[in-house]
Structure formats: C-alpha cells, structure tokens
PDB file of N, CA and C in Angstrom:
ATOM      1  N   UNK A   1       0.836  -1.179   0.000  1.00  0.00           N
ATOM      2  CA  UNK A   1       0.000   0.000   0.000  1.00  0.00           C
ATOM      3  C   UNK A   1       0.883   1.246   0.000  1.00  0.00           C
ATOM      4  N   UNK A   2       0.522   2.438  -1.141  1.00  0.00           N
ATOM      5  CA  UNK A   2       1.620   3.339  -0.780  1.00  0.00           C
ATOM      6  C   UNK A   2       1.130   4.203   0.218  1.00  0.00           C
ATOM      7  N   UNK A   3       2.063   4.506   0.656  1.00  0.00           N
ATOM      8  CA  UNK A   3       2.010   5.666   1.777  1.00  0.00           C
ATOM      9  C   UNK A   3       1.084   7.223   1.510  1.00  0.00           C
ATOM     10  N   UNK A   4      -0.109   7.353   2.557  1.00  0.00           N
ATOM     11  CA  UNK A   4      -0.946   8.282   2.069  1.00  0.00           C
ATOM     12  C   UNK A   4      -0.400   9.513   1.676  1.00  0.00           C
ATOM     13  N   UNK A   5       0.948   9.920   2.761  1.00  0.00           N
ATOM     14  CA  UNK A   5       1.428  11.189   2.547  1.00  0.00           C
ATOM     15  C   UNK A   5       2.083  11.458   1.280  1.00  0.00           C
ATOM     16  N   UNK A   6       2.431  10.243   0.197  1.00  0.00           N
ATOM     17  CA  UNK A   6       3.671  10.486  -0.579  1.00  0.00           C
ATOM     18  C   UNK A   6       2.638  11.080  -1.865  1.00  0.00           C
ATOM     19  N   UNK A   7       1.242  10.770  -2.024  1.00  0.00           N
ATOM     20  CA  UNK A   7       0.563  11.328  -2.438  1.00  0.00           C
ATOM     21  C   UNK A   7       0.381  12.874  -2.690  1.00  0.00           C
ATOM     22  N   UNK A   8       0.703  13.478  -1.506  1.00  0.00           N
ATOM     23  CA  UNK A   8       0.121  14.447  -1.214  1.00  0.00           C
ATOM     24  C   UNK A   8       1.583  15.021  -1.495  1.00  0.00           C
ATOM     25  N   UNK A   9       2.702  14.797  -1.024  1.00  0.00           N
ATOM     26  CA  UNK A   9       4.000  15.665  -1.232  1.00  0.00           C
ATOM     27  C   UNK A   9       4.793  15.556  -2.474  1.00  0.00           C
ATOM     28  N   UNK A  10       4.492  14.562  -3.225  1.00  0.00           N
ATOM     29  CA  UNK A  10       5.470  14.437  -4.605  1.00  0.00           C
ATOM     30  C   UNK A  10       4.779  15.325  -5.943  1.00  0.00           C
ATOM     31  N   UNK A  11       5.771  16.077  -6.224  1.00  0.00           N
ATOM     32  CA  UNK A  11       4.956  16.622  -7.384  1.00  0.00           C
ATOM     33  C   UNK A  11       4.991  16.102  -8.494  1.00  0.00           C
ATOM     34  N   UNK A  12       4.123  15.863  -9.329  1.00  0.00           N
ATOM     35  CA  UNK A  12       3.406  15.562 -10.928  1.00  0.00           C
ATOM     36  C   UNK A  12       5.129  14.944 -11.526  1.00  0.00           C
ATOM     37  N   UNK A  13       5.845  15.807 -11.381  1.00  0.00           N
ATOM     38  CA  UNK A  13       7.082  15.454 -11.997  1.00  0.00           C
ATOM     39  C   UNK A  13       8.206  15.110 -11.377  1.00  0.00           C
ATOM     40  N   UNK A  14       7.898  14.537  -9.820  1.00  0.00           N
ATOM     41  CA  UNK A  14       9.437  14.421  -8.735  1.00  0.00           C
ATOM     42  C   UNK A  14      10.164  12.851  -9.659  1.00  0.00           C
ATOM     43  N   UNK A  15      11.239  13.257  -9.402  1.00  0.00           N
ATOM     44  CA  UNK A  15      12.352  11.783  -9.965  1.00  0.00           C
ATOM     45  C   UNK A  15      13.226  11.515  -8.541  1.00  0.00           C
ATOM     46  N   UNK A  16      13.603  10.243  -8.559  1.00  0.00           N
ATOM     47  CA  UNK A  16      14.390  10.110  -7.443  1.00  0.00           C
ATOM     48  C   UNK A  16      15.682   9.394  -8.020  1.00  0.00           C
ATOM     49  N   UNK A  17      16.739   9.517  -8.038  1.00  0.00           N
ATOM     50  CA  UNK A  17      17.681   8.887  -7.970  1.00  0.00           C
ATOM     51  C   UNK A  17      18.218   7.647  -6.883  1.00  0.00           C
ATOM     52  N   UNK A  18      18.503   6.187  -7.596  1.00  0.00           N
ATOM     53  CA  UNK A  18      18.302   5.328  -6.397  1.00  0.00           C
ATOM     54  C   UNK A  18      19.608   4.565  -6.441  1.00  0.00           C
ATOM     55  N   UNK A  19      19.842   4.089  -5.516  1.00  0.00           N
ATOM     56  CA  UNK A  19      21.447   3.907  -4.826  1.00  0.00           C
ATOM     57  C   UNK A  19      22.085   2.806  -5.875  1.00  0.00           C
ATOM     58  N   UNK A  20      20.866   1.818  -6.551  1.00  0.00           N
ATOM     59  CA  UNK A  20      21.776   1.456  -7.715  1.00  0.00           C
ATOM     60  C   UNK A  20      21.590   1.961  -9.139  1.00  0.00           C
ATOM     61  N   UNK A  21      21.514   3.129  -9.074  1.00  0.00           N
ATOM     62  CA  UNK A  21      21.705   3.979 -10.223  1.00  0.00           C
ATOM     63  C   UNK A  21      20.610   4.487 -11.072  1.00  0.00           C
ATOM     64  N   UNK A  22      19.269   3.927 -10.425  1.00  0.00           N
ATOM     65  CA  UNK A  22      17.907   3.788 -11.013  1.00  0.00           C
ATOM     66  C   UNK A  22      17.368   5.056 -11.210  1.00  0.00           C
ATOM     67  N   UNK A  23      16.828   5.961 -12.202  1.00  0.00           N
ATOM     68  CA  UNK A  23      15.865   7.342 -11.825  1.00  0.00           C
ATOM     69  C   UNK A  23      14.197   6.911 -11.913  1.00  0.00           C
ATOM     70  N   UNK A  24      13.648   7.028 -10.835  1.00  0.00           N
ATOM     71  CA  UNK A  24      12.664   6.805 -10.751  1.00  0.00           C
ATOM     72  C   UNK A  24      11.605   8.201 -10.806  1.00  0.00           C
ATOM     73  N   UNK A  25      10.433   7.861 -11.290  1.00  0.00           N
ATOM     74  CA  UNK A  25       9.558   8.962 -12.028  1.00  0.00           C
ATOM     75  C   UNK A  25       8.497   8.627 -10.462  1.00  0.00           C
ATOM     76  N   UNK A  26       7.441   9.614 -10.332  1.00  0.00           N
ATOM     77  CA  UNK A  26       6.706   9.541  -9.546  1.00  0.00           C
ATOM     78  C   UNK A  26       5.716   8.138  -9.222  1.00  0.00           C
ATOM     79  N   UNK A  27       5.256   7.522 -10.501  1.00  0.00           N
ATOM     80  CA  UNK A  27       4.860   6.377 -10.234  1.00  0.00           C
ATOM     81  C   UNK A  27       5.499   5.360 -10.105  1.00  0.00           C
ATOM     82  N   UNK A  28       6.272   5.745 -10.353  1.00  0.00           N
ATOM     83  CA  UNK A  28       7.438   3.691 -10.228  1.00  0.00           C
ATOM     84  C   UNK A  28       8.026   3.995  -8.641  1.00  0.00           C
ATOM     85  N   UNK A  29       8.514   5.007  -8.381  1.00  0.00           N
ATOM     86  CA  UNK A  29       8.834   6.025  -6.624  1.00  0.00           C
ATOM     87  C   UNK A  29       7.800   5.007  -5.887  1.00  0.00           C
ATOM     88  N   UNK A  30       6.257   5.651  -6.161  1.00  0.00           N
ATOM     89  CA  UNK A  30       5.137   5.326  -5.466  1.00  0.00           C
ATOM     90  C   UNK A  30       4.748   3.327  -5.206  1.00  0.00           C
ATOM     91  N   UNK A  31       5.132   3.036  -6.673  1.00  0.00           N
ATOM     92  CA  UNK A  31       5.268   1.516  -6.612  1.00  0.00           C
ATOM     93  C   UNK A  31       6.196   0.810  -6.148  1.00  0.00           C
ATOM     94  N   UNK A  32       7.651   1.465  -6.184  1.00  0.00           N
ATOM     95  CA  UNK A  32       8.452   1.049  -4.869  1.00  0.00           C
ATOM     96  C   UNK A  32       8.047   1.571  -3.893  1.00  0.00           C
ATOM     97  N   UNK A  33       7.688   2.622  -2.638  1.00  0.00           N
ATOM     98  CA  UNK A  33       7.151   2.365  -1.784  1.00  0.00           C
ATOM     99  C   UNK A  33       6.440   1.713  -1.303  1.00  0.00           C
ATOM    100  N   UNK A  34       5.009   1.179  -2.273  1.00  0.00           N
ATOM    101  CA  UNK A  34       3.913   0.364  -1.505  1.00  0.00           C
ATOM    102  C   UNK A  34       4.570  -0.948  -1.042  1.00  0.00           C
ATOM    103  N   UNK A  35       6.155  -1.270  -1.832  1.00  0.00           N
ATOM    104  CA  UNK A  35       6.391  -3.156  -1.304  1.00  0.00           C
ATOM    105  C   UNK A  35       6.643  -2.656   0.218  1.00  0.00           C
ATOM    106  N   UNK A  36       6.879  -3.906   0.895  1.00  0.00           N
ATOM    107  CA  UNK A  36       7.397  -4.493   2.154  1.00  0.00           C
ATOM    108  C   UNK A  36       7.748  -3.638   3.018  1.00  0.00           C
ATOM    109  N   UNK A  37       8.434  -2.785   3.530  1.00  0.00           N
ATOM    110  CA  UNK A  37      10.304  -2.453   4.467  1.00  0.00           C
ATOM    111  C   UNK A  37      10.631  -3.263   5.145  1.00  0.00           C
ATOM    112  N   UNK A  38      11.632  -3.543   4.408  1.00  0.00           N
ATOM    113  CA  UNK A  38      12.751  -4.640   4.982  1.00  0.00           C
ATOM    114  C   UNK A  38      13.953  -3.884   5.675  1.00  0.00           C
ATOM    115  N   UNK A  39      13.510  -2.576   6.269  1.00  0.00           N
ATOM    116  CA  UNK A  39      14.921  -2.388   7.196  1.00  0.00           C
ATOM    117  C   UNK A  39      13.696  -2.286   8.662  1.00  0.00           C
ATOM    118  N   UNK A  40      14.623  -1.273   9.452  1.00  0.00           N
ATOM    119  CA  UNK A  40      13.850  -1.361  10.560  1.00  0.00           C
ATOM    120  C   UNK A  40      14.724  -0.270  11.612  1.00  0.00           C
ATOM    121  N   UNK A  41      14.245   0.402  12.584  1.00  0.00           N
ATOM    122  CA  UNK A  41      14.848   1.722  13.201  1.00  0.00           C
ATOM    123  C   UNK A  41      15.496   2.826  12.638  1.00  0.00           C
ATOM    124  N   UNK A  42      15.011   2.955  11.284  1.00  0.00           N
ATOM    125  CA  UNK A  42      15.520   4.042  10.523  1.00  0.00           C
ATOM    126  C   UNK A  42      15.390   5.335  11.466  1.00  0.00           C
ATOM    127  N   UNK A  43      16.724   6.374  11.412  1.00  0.00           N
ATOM    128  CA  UNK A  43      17.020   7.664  12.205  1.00  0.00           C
ATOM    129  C   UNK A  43      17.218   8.559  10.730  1.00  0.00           C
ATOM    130  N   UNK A  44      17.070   9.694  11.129  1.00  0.00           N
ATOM    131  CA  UNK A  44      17.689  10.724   9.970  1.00  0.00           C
ATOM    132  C   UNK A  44      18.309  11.754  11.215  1.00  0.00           C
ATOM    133  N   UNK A  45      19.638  12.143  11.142  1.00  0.00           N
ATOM    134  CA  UNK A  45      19.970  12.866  11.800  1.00  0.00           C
ATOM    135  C   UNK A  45      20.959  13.379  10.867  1.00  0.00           C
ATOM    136  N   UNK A  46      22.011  14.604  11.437  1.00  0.00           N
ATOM    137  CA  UNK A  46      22.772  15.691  10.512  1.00  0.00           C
ATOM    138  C   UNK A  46      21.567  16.255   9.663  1.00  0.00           C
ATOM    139  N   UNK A  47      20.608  16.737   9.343  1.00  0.00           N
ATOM    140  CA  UNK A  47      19.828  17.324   8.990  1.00  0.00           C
ATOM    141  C   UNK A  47      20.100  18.508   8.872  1.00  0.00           C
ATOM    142  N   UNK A  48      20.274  18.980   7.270  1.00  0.00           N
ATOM    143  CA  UNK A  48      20.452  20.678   6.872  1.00  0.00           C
ATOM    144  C   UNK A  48      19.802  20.955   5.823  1.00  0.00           C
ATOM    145  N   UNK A  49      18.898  22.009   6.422  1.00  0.00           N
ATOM    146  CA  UNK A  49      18.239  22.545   5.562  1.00  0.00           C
ATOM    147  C   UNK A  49      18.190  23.687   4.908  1.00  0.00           C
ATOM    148  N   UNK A  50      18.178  23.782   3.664  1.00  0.00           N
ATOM    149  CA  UNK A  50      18.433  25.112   3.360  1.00  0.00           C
ATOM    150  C   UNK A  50      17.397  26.097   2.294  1.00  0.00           C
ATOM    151  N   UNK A  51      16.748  26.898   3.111  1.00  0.00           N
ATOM    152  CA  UNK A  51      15.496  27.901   1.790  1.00  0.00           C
ATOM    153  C   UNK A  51      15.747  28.786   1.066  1.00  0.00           C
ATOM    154  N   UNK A  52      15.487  28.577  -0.250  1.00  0.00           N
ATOM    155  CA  UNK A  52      15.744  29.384  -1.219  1.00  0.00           C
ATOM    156  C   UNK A  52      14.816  29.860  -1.821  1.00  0.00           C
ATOM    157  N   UNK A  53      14.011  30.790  -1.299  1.00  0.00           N
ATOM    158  CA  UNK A  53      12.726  31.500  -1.914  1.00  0.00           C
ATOM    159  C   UNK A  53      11.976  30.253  -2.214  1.00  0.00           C
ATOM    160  N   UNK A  54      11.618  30.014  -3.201  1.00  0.00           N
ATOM    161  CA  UNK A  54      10.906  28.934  -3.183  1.00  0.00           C
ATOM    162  C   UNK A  54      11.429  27.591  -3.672  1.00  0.00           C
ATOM    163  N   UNK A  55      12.710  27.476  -3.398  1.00  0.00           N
ATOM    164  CA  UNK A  55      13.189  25.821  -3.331  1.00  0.00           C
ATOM    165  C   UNK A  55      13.730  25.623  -1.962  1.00  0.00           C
ATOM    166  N   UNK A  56      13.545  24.140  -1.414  1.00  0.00           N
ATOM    167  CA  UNK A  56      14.551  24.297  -0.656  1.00  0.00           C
ATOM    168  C   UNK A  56      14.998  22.535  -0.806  1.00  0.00           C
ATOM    169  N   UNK A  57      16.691  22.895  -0.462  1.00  0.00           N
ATOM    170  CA  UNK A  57      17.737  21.651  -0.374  1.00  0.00           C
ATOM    171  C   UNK A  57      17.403  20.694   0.658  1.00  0.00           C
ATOM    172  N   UNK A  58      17.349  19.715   1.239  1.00  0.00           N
ATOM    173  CA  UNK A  58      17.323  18.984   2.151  1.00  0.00           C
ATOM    174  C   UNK A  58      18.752  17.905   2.421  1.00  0.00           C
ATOM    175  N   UNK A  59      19.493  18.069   2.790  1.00  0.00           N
ATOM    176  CA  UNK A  59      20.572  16.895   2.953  1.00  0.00           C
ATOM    177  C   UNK A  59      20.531  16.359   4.598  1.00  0.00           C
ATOM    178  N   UNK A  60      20.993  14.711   4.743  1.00  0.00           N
ATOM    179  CA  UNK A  60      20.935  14.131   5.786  1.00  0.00           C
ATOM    180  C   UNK A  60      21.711  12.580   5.580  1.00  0.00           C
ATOM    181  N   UNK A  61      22.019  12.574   6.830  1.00  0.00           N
ATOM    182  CA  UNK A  61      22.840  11.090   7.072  1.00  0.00           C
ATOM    183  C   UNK A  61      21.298  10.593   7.491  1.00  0.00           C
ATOM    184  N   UNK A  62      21.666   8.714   7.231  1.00  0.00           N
ATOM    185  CA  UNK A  62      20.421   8.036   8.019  1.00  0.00           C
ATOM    186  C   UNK A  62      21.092   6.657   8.146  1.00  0.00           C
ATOM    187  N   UNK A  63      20.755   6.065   9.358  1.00  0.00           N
ATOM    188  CA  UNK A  63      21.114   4.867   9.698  1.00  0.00           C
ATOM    189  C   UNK A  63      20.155   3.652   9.793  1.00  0.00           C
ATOM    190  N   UNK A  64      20.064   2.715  10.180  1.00  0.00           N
ATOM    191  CA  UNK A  64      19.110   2.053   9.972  1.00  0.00           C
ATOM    192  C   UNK A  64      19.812   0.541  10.000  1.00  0.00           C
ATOM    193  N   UNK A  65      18.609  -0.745  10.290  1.00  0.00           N
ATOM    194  CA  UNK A  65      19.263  -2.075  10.558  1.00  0.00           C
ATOM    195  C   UNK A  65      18.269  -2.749   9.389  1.00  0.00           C
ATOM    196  N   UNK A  66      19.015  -3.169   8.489  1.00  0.00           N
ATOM    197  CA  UNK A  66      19.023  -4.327   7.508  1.00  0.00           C
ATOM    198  C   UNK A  66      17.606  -5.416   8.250  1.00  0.00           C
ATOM    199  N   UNK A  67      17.278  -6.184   7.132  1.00  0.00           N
ATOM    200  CA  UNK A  67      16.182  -7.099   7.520  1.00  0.00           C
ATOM    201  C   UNK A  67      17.345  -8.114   7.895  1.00  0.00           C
ATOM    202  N   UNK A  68      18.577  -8.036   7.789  1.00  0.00           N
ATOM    203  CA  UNK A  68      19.460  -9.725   8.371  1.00  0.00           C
ATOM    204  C   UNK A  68      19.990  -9.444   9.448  1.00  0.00           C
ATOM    205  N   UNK A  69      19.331  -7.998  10.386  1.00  0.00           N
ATOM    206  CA  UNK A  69      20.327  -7.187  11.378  1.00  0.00           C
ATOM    207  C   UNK A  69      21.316  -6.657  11.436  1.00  0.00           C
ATOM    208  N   UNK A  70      21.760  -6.328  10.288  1.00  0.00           N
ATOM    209  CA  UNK A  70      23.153  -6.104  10.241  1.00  0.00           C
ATOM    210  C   UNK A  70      22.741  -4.046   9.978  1.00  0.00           C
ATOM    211  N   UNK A  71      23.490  -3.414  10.689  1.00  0.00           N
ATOM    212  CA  UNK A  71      23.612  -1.907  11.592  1.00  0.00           C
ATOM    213  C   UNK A  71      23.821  -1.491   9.686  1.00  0.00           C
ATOM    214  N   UNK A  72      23.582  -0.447   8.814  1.00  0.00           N
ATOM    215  CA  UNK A  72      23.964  -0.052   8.103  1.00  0.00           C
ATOM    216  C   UNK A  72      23.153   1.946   7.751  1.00  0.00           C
ATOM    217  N   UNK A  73      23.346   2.170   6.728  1.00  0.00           N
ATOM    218  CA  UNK A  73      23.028   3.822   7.218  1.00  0.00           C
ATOM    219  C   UNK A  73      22.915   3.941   5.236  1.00  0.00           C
ATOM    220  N   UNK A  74      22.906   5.964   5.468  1.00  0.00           N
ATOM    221  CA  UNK A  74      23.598   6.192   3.865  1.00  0.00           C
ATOM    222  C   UNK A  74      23.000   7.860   3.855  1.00  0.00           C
ATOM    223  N   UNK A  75      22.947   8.488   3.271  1.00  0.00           N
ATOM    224  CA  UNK A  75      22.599   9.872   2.521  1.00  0.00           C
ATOM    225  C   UNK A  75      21.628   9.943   2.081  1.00  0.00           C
ATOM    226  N   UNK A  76      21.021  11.172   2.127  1.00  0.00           N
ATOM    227  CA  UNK A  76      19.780  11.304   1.157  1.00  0.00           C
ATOM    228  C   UNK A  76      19.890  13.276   1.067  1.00  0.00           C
ATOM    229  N   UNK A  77      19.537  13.543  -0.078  1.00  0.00           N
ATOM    230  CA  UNK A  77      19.174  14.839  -0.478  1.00  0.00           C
ATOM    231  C   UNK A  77      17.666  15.010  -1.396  1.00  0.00           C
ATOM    232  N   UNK A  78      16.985  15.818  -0.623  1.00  0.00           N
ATOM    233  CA  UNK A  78      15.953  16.290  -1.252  1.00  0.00           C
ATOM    234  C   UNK A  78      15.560  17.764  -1.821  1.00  0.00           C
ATOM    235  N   UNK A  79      15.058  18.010  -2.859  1.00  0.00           N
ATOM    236  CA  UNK A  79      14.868  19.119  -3.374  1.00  0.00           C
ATOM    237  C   UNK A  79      13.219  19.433  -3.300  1.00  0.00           C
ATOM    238  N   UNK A  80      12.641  20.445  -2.765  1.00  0.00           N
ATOM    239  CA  UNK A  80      11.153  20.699  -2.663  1.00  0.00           C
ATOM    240  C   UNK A  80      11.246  22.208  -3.171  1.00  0.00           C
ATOM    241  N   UNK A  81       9.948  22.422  -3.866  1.00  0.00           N
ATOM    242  CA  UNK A  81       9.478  23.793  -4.637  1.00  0.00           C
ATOM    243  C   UNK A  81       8.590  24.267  -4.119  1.00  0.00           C
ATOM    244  N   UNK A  82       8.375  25.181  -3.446  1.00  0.00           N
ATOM    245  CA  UNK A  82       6.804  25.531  -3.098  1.00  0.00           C
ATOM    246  C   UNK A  82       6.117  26.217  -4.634  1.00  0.00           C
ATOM    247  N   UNK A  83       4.871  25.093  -5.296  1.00  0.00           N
ATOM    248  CA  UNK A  83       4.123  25.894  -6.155  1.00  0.00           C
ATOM    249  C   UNK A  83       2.849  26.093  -5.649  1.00  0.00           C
ATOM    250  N   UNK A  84       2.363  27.172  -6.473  1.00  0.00           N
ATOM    251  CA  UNK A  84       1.203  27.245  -5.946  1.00  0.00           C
ATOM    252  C   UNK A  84       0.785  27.844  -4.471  1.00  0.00           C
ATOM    253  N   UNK A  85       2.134  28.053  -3.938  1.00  0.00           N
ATOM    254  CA  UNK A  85       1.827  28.003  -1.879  1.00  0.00           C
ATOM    255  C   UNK A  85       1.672  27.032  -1.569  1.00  0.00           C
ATOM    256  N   UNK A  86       2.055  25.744  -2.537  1.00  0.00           N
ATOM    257  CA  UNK A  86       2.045  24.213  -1.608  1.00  0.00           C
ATOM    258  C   UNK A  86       3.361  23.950  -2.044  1.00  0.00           C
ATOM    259  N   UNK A  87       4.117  23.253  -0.822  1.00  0.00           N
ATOM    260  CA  UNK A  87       5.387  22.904  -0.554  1.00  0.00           C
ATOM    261  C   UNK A  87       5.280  21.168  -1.472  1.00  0.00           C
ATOM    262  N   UNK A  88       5.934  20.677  -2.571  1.00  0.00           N
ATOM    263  CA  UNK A  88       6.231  19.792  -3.186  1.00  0.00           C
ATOM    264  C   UNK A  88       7.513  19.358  -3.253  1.00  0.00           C
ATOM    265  N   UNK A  89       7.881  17.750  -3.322  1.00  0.00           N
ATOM    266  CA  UNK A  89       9.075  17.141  -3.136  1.00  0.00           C
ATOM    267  C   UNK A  89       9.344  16.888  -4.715  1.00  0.00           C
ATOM    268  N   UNK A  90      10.303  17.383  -5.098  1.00  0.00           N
ATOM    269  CA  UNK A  90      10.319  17.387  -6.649  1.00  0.00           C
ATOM    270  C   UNK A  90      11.563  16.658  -7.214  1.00  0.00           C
ATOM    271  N   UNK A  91      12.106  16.107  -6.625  1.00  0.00           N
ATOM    272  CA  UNK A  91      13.510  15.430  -6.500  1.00  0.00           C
ATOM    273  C   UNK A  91      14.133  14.867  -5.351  1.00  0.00           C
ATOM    274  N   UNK A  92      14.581  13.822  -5.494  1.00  0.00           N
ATOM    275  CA  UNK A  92      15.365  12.923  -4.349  1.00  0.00           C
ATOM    276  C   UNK A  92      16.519  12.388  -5.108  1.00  0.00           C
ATOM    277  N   UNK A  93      17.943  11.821  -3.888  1.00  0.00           N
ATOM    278  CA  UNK A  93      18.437  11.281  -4.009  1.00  0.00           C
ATOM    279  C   UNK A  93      18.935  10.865  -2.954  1.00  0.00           C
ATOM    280  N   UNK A  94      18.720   9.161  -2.918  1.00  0.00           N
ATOM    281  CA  UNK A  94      19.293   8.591  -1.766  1.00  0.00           C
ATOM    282  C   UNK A  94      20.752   7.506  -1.971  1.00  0.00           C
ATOM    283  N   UNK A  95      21.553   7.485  -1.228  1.00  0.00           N
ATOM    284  CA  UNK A  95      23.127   6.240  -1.403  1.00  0.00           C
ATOM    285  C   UNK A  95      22.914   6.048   0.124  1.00  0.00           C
ATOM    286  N   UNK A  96      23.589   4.526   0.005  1.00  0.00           N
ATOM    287  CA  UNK A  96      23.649   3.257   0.964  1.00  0.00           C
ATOM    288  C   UNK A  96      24.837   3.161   1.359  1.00  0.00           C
ATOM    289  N   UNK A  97      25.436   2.766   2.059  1.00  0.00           N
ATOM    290  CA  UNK A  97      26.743   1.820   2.194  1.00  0.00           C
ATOM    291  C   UNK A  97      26.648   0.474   2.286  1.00  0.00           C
TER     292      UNK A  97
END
C-alpha cells in the first residue's frame, strides 16, 4: 500500500535517484514504496536545511538495521518547490553503504 502522505508531497514530476543507479519517475517512486520495508529503526539525523525562496535543499545522514540485522546507514538529499503556496518534493536522491 503506498504511503498516504507520498501522495500528497510528490509533485506531478518528482524523480528520485536510487542507490543502484535507477531514476525513478513519480509512479514507479510510489510503486516502490507500496512493497514491504525490509529495514527497521531508521534515524535521519545531521539534517540541513536550506530555503531558497521557493526551493529548498534537504541533505541528511540516516542509519538504519538491515532485515538480516546487520547496523547499516547512507545519505539522502531532497529538493522541494513551493508551487502554488504548496510545498512539493520534486527530486530525491538517496546512497547506501
């Protein structure tokens, strides 16, 4: 099932870049979300944010434990636009270790 919010925050045209090299368009994003999660205690911390009239950067470390337990983490940067006066996620990119 995808997630109600991702609905509401991805815009018409967000792409994500994915840790094995994949660019994903808003619906294939949305169809990888609805599978499984196979990690578990995901944190996002180092969190910097930065506003630029109406974009803003998002960068962050995140850690997190594997479905075999094993402790692992990685990066993510997000780009959001406010159109309209609604704040939209219009780009991602996440890496693993």
């Amino acid at each position: 099932m995808v997630p109600a919010v991702l609905l509401k925050i991805l815009a018409d045209d967000f792409l994500c870049s994915m840790p094995d090299a994949t660019l994903l368009d808003r619906q294939a994003f949305l169809e990888y979300s609805a599978k499984p999660v196979i990690i578990s205690n995901l944190q996002a911390y180092e969190v910097n944010i930065r506003l630029m009239g109406d974009f803003a950067i998002i960068h962050a470390r995140t850690s997190y434990t594997t479905g075999d337990g094993a402790d692992s983490g990685g990066r993510y940067t997000d780009v959001w636009a406010r159109r309209n006066g609604k704040w939209l996620a219009v780009s991602a990119h996440v890496t693993r270790k």
